[in-house]
Protein backbone atom coordinates (compact mmCIF):
# COMPACT_ATOMS: atom_id res chain seq x y z
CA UNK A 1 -13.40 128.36 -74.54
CA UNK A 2 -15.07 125.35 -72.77
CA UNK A 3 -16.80 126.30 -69.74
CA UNK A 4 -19.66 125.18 -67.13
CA UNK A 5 -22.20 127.02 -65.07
CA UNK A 6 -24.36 126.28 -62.12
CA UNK A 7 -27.26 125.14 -63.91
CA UNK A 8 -28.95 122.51 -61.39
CA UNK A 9 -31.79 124.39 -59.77
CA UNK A 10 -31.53 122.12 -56.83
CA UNK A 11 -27.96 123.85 -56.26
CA UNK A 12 -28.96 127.36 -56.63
CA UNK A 13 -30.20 129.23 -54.08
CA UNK A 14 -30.94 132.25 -54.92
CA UNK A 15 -34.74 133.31 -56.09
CA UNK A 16 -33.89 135.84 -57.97
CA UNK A 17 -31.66 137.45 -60.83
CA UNK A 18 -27.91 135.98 -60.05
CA UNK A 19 -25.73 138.71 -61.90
CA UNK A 20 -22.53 138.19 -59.25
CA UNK A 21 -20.13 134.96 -60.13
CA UNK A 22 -16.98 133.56 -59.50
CA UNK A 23 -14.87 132.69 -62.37
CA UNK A 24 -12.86 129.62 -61.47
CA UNK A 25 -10.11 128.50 -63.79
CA UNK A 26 -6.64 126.43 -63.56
CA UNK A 27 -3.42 127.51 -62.69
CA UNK A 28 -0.32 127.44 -64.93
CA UNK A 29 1.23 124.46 -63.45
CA UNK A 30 -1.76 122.34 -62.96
CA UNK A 31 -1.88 118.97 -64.69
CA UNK A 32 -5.62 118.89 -65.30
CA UNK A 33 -4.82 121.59 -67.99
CA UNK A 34 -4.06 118.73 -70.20
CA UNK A 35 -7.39 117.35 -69.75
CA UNK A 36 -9.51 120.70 -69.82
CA UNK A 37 -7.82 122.52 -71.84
CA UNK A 38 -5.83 125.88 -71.00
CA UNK A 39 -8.79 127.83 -71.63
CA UNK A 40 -11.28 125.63 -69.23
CA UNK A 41 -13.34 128.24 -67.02
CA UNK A 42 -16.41 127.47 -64.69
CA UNK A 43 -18.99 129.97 -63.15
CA UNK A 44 -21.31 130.11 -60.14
CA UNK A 45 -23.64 132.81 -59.87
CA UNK A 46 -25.43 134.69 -57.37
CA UNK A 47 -28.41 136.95 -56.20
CA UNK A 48 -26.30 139.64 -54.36
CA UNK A 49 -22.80 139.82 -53.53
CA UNK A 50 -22.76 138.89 -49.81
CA UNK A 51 -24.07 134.99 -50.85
CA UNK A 52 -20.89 135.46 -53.61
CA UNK A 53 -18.91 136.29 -50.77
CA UNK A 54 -19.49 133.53 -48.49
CA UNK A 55 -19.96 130.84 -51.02
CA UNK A 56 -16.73 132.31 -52.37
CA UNK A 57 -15.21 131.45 -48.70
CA UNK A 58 -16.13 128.02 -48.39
CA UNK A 59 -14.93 127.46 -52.08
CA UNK A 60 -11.32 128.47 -50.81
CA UNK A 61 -11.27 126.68 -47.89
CA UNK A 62 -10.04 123.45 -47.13
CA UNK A 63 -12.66 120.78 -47.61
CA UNK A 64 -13.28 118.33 -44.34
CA UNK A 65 -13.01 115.08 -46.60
CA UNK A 66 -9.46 116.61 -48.47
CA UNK A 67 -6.17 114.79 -47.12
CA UNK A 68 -4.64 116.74 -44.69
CA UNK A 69 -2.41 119.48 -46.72
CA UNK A 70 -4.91 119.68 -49.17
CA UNK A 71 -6.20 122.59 -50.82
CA UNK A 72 -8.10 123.65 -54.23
CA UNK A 73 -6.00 124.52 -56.59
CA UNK A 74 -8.43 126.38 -58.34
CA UNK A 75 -7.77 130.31 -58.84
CA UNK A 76 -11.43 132.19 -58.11
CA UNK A 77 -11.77 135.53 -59.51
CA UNK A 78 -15.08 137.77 -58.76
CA UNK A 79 -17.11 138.64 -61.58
CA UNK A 80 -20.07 140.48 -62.95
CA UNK A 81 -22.97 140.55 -65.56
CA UNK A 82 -25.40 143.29 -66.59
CA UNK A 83 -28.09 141.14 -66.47
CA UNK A 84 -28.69 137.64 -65.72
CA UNK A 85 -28.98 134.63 -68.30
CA UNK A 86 -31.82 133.59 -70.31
CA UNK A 87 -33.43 130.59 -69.47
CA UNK A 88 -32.19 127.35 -71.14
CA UNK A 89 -34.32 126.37 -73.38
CA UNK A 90 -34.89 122.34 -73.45
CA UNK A 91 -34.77 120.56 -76.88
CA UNK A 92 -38.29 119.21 -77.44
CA UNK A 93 -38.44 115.77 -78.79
């Protein structure tokens, strides 16, 4: 299944273990399925479940630069992990 996670330490926030996410994914009906794939999933972790929470908020919300009517169409599901990732390891050259 192809996915994405919040990888870009400039976007993450937290300092220490992130082990709470929110799974995004596509609806049924939406067109971008054809380009992602029907299995297309993204993640964003967290360090405790109140920054999931609010980041989860402001994810559902309607965005100031949307049209007016607009809204993601993006369903968010809460999820957990035992333990967080490994570090990614960078190919040497």
């Amino acid at each position: 299944m192809p996915t994405s996670e919040n990888t870009d330490a400039g976007r993450i926030r937290s300092g220490s273990e992130r082990v709470y996410g929110v799974r995004m994914t596509l609806p049924p009906d939406d067109p971008m399925r054809r380009v992602l794939g029907d299995e297309w999933a993204s993640f964003r972790w967290f360090a405790s479940i109140d920054e999931r929470d609010n980041a989860l908020i402001r994810m559902r919300r309607e965005h100031e630069y949307s049209r007016l009517g607009d809204t993601p169409t993006l369903v968010y599901e809460k999820v957990e992990r035992d333990k967080p990732p490994a570090p990614l390891k960078r190919p040497t050259a």
